[in-house]
Protein backbone atom coordinates (compact mmCIF):
# COMPACT_ATOMS: atom_id res chain seq x y z
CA UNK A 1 117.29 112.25 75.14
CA UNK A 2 116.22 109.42 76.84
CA UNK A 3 117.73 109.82 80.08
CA UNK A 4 116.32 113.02 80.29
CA UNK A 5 113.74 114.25 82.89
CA UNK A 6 110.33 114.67 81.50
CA UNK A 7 109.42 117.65 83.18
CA UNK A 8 113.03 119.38 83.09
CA UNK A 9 112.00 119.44 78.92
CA UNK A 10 108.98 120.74 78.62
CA UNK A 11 110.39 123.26 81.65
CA UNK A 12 112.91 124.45 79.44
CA UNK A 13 110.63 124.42 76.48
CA UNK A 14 108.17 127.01 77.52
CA UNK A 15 110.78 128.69 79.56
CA UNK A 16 108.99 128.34 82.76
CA UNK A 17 111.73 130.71 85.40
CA UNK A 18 111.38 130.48 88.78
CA UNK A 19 110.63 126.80 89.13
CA UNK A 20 112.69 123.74 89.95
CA UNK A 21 111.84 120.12 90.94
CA UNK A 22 111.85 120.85 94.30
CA UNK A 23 109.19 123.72 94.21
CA UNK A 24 107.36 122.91 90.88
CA UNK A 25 103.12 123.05 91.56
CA UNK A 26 102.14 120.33 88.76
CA UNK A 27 99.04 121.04 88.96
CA UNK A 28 99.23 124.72 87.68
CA UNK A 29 101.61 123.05 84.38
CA UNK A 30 99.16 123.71 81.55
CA UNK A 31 101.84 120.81 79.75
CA UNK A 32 100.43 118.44 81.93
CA UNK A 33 97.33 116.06 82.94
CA UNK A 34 96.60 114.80 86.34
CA UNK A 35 95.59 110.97 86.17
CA UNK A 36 93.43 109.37 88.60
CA UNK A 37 94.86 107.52 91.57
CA UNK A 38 95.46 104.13 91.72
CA UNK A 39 94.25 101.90 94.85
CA UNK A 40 95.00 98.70 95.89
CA UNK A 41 92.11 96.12 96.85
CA UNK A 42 92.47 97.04 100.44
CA UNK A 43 91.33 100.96 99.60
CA UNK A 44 95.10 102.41 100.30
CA UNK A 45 96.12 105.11 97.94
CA UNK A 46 99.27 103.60 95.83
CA UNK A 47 100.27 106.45 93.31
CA UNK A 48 99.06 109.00 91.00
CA UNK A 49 100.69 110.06 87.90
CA UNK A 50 100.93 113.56 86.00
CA UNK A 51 101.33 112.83 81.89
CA UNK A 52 101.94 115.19 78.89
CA UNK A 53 99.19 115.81 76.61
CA UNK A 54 100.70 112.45 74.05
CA UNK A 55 100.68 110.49 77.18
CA UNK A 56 104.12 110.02 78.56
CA UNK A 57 104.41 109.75 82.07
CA UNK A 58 106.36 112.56 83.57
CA UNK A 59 105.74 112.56 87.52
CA UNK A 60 104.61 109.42 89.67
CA UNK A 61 103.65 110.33 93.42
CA UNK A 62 103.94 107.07 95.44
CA UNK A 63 102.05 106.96 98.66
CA UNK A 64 103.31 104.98 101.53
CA UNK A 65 102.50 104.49 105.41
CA UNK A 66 105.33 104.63 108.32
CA UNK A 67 105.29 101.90 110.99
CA UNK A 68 107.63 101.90 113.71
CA UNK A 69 108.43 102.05 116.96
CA UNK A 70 106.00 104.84 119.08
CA UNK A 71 107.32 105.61 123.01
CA UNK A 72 104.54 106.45 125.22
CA UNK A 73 105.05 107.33 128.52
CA UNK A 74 108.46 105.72 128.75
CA UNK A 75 107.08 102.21 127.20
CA UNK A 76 108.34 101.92 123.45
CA UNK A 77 105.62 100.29 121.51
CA UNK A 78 106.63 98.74 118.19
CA UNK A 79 104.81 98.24 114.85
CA UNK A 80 102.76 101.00 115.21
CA UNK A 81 101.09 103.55 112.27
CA UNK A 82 102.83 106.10 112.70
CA UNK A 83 101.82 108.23 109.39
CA UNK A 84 102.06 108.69 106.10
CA UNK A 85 105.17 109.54 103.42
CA UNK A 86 104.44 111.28 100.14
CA UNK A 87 107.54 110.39 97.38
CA UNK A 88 107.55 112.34 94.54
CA UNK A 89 109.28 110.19 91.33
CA UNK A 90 110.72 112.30 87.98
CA UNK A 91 110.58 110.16 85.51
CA UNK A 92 112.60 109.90 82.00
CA UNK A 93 112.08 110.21 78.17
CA UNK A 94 112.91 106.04 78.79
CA UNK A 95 109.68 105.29 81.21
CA UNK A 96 112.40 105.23 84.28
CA UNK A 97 112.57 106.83 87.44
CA UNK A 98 115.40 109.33 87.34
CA UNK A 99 115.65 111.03 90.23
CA UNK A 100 113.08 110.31 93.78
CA UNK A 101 112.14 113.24 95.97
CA UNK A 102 110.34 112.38 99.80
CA UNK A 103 108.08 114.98 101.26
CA UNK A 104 107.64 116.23 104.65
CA UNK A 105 106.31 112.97 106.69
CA UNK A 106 102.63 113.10 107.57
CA UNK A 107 103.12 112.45 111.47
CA UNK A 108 99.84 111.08 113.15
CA UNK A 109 99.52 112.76 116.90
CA UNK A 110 98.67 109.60 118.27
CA UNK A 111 96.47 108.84 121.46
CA UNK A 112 96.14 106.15 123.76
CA UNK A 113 93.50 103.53 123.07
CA UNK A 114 92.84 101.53 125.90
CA UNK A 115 91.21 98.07 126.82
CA UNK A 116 88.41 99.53 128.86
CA UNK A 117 88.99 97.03 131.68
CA UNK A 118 89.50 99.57 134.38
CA UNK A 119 93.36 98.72 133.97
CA UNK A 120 94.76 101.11 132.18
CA UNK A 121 95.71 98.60 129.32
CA UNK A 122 96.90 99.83 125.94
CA UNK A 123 95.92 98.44 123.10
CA UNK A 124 97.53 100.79 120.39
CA UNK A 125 97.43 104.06 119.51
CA UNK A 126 95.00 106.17 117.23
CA UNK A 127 94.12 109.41 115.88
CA UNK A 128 91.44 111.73 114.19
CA UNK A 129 93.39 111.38 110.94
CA UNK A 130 94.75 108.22 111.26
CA UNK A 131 90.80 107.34 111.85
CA UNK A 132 89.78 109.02 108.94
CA UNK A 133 92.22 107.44 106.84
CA UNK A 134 91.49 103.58 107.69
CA UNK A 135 87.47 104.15 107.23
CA UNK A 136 88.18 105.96 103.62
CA UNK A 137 90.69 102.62 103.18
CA UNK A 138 87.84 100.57 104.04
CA UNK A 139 84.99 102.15 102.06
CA UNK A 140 87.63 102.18 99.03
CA UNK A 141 88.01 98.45 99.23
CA UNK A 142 84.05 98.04 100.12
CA UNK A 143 83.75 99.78 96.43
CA UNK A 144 86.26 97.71 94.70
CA UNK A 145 84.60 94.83 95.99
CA UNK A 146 81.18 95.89 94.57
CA UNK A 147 82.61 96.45 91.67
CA UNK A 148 84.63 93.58 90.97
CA UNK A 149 81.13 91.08 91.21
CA UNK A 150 77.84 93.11 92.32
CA UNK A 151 76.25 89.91 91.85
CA UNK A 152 78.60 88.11 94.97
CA UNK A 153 78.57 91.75 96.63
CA UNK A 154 75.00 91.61 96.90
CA UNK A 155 74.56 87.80 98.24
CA UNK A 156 77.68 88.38 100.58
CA UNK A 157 76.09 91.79 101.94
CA UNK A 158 72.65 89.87 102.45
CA UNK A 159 74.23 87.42 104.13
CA UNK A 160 76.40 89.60 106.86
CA UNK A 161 74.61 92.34 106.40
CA UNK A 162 75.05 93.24 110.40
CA UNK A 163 78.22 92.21 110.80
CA UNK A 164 79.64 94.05 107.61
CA UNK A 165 78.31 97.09 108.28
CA UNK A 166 79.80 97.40 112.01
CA UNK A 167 83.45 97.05 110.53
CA UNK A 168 83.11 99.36 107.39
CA UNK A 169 81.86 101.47 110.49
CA UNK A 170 84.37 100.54 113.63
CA UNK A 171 87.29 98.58 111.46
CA UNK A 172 86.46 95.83 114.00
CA UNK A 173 86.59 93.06 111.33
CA UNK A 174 86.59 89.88 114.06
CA UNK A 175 82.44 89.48 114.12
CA UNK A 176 82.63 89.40 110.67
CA UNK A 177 85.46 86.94 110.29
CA UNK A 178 83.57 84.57 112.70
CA UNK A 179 80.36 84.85 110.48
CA UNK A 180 82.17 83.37 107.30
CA UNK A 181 84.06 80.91 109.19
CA UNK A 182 80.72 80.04 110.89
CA UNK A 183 78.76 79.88 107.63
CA UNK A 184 76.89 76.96 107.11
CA UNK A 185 74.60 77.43 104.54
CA UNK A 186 75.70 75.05 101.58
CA UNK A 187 74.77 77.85 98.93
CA UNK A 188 76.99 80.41 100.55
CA UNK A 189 79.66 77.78 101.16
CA UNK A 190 79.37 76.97 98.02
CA UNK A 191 79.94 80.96 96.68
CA UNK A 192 83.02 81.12 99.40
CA UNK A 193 84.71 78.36 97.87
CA UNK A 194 84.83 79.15 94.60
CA UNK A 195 88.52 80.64 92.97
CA UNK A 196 88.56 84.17 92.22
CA UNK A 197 89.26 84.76 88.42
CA UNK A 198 92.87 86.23 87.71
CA UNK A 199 93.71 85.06 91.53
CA UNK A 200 93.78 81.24 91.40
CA UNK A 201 93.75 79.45 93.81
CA UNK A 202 92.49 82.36 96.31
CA UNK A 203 88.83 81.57 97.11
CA UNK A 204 86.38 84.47 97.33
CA UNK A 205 86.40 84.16 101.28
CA UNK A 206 90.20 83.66 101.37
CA UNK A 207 89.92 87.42 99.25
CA UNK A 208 87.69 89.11 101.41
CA UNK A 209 89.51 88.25 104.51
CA UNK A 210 92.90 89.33 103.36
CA UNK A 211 91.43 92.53 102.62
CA UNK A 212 90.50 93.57 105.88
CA UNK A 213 92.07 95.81 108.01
């Protein structure tokens, strides 16, 4: 029984006709319970997990975004966001995947940005979406952040207030970088230094950089 698929049991048991994993609507199963989504420090959705009602995980949706190479008028562009790929995982009576289905790609419809010099530069590409995705990224990780230490949220956030709240707002994270590696206040220094618990050696500024966007 191990190997076999969750749902494909509990589809036989109630005799559910018309529906196979390549259709199924998990959230109308009445045999099954939505989890909440898991994110990573840097606010990006990594999965989210359907269980029966004794806890045994029977679908794991795995969230993942597309770079590659973007050709704008005739100029191929590399390393660019292109969107975003949904993968739906069936898992067994044994905890393992057993069988991996992709979804349609999420394709951005990417736009120009451009310098602003009065050249014409490009300096990547961006969308409403795409947009709206980084700034719920960022406010994510803002939250886990708070979360994690209110007390070091709250001196950090006192500290850069300005600066902080222009790249939860813009994703320009540079002014903000330059504050902490400007910082010269011994007490703050001090707090930047210090090794984040379950993270040694990372210091709390080293963590709060690498989560940027």
């Amino acid at each position: 029984m191990s190997a076999q698929i969750v749902l494909d049991h509990y589809l036989e048991k109630y005799q559910t006709l018309g529906n196979t994993l390549t259709d199924i609507s998990f959230d109308n199963l009445p045999f099954l319970q939505e989890k909440e989504p898991l994110y990573n420090m840097k606010g990006q959705k990594v999965s989210k997990s359907y269980h029966d009602t004794k806890g045994k995980e029977a679908i794991r949706i795995t969230y993942d975004r597309v770079f590659g190479d973007y050709e704008y008028n005739g100029t191929v562009y590399p390393n660019v966001f292109l969107g975003l790929q949904k993968t739906v995982h069936y898992m067994d009576w044994a905890g393992e995947i057993a069988y991996s289905k992709k979804k349609q790609f999420y394709s951005f419809d990417l736009q120009p940005v451009f310098l602003g010099d009065g050249t014409e530069t490009i300096v990547g590409f961006s969308s409403q979406k795409l947009r709206k995705v980084l700034k719920d990224e960022r406010l994510a990780a803002d939250d886990y952040l708070q979360a994690m230490n209110q007390q070091l949220y709250a001196v950090l956030y006192q500290a850069y207030q300005v600066e902080y709240n222009n790249y939860l707002t813009t994703g320009v994270s540079q002014p903000f970088v330059s504050a902490l590696n400007n910082e010269t206040n011994p007490q703050i220094l001090a707090m930047l230094s210090k090794e984040v618990f379950g993270h040694e050696p990372m210091t709390v500024k080293e963590l709060v950089i690498m989560n940027l966007q």
